[in-house]
N, C-alpha and C. Protein backbone atom coordinates (compact mmCIF):
# COMPACT_ATOMS: atom_id res chain seq x y z
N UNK A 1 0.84 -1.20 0.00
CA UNK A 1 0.00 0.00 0.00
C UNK A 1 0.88 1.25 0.00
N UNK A 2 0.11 2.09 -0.65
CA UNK A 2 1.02 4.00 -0.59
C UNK A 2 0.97 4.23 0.35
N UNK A 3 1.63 5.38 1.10
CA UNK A 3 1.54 6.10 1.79
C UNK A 3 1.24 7.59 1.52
N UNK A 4 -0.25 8.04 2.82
CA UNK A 4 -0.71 9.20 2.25
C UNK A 4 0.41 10.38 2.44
N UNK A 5 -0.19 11.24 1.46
CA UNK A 5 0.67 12.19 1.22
C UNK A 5 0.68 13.53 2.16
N UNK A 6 -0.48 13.26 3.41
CA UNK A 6 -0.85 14.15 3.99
C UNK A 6 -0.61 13.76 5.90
N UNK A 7 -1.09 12.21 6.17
CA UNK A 7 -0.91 11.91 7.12
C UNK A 7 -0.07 10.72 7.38
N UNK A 8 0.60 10.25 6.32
CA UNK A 8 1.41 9.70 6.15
C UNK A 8 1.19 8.29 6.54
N UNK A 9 -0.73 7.79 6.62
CA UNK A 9 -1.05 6.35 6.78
C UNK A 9 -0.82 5.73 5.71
N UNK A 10 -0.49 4.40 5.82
CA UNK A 10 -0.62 3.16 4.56
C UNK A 10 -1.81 2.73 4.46
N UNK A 11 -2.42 3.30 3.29
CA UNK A 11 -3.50 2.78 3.26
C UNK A 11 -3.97 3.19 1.86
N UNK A 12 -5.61 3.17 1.26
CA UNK A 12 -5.44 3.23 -0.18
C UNK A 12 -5.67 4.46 -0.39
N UNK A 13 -4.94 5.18 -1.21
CA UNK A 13 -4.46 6.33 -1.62
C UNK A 13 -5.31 6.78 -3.09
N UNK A 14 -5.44 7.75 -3.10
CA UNK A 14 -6.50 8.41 -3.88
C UNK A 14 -5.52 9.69 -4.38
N UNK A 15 -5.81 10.28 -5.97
CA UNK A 15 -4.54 11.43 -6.53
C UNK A 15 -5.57 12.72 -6.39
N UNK A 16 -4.72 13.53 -5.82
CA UNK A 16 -5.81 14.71 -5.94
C UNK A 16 -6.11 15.11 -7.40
N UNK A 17 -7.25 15.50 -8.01
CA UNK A 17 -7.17 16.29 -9.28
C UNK A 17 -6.83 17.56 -9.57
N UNK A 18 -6.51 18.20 -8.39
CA UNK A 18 -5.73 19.27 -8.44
C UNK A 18 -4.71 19.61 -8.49
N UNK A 19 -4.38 19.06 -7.07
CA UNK A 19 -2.46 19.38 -7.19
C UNK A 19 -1.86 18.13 -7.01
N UNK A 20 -2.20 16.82 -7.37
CA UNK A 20 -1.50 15.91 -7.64
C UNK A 20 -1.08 15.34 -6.58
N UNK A 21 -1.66 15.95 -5.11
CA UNK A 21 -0.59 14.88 -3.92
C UNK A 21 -1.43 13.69 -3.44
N UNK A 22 -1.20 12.78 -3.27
CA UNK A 22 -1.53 11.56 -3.22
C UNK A 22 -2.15 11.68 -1.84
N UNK A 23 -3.79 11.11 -1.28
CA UNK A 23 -4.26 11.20 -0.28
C UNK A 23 -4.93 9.86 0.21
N UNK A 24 -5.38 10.28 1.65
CA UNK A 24 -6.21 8.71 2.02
C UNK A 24 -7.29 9.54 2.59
N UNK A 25 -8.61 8.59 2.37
CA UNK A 25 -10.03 8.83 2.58
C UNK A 25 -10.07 9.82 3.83
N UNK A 26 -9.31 10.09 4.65
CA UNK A 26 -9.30 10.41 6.08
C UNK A 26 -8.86 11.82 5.53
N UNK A 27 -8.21 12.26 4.57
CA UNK A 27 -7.16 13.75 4.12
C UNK A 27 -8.38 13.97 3.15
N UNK A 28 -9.16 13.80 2.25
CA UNK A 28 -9.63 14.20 1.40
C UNK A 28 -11.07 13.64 1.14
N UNK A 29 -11.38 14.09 0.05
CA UNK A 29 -12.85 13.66 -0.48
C UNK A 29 -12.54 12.80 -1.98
N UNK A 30 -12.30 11.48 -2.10
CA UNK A 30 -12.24 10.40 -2.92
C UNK A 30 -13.07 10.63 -3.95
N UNK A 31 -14.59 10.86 -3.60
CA UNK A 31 -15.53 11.36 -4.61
C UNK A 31 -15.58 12.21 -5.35
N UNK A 32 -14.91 13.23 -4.71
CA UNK A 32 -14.37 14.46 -5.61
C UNK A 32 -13.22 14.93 -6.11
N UNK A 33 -12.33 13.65 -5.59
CA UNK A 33 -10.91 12.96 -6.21
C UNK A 33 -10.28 15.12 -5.67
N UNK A 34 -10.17 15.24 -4.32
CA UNK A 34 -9.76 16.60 -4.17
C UNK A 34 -9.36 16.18 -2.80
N UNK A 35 -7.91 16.73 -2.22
CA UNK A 35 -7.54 16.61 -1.33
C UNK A 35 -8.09 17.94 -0.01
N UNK A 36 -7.43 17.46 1.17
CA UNK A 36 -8.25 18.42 2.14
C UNK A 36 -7.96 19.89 2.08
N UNK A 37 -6.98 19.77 1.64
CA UNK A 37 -6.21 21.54 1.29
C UNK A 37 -6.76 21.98 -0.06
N UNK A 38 -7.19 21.33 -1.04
CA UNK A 38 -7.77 21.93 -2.47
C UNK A 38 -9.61 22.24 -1.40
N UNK A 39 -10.19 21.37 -0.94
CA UNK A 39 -11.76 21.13 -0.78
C UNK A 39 -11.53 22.50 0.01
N UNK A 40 -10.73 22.93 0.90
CA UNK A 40 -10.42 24.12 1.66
C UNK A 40 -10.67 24.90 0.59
N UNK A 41 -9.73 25.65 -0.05
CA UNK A 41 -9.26 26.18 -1.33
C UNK A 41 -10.99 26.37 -2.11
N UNK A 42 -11.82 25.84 -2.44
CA UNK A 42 -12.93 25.68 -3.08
C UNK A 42 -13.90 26.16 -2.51
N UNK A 43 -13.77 26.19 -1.08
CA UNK A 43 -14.93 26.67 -0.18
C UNK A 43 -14.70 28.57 0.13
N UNK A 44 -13.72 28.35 -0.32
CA UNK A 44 -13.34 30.61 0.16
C UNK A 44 -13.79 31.35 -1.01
């Protein structure tokens, strides 16, 4: 398994469509293939 790119668990890893850093379900939104710092970013 990857390691996330955010909390650094092994587990299954998802690519942001934004900025490309590799995340796990716990850092981001999978469904919207957007990590927790882009879904931030989207909401201002």
């Amino acid at each position: 398994m990857k390691e996330c790119g955010i909390c650094n668990d092994k587990t299954t890893i998802y690519k942001c469509s934004q900025c490309s850093i590799e995340f796990c379900d716990k850092c981001g939104d999978p469904v919207e293939m957007l990590c927790e710092y882009c879904l931030e970013e989207d909401e201002i």
